[in-house]
Protein backbone atom coordinates (compact mmCIF):
# COMPACT_ATOMS: atom_id res chain seq x y z
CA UNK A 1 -39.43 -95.60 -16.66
CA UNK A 2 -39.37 -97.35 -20.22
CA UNK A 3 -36.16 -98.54 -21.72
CA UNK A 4 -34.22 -96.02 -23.49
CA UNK A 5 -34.51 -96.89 -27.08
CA UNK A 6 -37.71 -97.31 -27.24
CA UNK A 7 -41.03 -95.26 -28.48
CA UNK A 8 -42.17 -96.14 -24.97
CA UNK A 9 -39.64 -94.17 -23.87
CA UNK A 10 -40.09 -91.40 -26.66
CA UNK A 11 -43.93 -91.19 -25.51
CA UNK A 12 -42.94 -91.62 -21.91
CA UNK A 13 -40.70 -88.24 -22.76
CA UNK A 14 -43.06 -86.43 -24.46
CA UNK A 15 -45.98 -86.59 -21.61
CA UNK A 16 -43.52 -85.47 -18.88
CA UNK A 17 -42.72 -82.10 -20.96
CA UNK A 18 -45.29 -80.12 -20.70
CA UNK A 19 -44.34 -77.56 -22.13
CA UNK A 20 -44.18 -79.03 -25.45
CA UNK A 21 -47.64 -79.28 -24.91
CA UNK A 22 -48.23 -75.96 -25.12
CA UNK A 23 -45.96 -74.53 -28.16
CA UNK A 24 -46.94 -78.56 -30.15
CA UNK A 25 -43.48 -79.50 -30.58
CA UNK A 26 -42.76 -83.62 -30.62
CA UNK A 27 -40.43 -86.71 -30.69
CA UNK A 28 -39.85 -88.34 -33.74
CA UNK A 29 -37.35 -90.43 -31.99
CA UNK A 30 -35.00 -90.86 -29.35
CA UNK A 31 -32.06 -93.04 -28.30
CA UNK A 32 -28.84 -92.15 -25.57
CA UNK A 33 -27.40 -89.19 -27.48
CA UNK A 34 -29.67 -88.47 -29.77
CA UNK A 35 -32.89 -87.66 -30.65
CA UNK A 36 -35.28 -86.08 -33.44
CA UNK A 37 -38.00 -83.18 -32.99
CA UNK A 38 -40.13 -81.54 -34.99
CA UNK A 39 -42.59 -78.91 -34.70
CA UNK A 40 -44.94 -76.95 -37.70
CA UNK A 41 -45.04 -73.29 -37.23
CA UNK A 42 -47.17 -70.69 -38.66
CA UNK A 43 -47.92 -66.91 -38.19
CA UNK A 44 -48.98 -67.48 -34.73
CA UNK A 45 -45.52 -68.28 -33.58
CA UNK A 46 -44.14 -64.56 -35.47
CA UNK A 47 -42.44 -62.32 -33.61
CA UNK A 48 -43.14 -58.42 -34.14
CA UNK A 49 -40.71 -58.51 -37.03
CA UNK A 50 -43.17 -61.30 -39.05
CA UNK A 51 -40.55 -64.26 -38.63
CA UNK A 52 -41.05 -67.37 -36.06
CA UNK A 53 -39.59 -66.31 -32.80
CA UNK A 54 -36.06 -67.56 -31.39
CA UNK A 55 -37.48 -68.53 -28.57
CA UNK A 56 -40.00 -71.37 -30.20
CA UNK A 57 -36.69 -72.94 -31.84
CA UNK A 58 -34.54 -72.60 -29.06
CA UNK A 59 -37.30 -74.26 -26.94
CA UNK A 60 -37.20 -76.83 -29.30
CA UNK A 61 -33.68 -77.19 -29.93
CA UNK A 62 -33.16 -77.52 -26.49
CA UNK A 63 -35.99 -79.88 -25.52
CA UNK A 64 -34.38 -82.51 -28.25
CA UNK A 65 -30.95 -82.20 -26.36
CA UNK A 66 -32.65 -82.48 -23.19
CA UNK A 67 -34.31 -85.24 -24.52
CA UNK A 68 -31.31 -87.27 -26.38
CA UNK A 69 -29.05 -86.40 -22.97
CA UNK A 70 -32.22 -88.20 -20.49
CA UNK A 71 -32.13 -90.87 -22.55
CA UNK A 72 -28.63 -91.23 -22.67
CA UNK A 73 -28.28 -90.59 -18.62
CA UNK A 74 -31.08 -93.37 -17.84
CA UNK A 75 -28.83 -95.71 -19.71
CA UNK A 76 -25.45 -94.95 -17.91
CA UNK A 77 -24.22 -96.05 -14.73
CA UNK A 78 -24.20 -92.91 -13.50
CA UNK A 79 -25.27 -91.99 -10.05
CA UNK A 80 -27.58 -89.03 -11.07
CA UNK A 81 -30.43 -89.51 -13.30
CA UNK A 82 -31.68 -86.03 -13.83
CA UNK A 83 -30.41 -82.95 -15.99
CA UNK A 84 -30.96 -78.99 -16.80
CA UNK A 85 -29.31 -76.95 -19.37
CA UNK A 86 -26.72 -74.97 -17.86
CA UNK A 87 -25.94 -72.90 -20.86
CA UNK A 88 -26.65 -72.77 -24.50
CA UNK A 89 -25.64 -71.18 -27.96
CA UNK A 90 -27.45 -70.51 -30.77
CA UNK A 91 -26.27 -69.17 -34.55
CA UNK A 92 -29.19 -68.38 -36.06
CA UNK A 93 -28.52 -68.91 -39.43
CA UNK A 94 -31.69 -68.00 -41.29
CA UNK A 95 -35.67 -66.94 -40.51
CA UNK A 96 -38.39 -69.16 -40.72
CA UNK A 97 -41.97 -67.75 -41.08
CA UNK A 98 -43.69 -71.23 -41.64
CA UNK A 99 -44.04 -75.26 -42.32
CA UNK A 100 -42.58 -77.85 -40.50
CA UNK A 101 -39.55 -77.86 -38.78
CA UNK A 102 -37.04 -81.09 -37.44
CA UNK A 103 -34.39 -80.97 -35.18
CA UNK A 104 -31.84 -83.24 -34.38
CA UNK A 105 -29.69 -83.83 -31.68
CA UNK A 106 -26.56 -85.63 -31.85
CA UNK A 107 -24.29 -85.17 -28.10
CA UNK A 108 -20.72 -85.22 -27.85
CA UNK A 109 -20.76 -87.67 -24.75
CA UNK A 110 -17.67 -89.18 -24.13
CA UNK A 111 -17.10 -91.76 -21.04
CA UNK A 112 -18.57 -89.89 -17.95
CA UNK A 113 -17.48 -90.67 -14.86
CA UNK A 114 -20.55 -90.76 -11.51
């Protein structure tokens, strides 16, 4: 696997998540802790209700943590080297119906122990 702060790794990222394949979401960057998404949306990600459906920005959201905490895990000492979301919040704050969209995730990682 590439170093962590690279766009090797970013690319590296990006081909293993498939799914982002499918709804077009991508990395604008990453590094341990953090990382950037973004992702244009039109009509054909509405919901019945004619706004962009939760689940296409939670996908995203959470792909760009998943992504920022990866990167920050291959560059620890820590024993394990893989992750999953084992819960999540959102506060949806305001609908979206179209253009493009960044995210940005910044974790609160403090010194983990293996």
């Amino acid at each position: 696997m590439p170093e962590t702060n690279t766009q090797e790794f970013a690319e590296y990222f990006q081909k293993q998540d498939r799914f982002s394949h499918k709804i077009g979401y991508k990395i604008l960057s990453v590094s341990p802790g953090e990382s950037e998404y973004e992702i244009s949306v039109d009509d054909t990600f509405f919901n019945p209700v004619n706004i962009v459906h939760g689940g296409v920005l939670f996908s995203a959201m959470d792909s760009s943590a998943g992504a920022a905490m990866a990167a920050w895990i291959r560059s620890s000492d820590l024993k394990y080297k893989f992750m999953a979301t084992a819960s999540a919040e959102i506060k949806y704050r305001k609908s979206v119906t179209k253009g493009k969209l960044e995210f940005r995730a910044k974790l609160p990682i403090k010194n983990a122990q293996s």
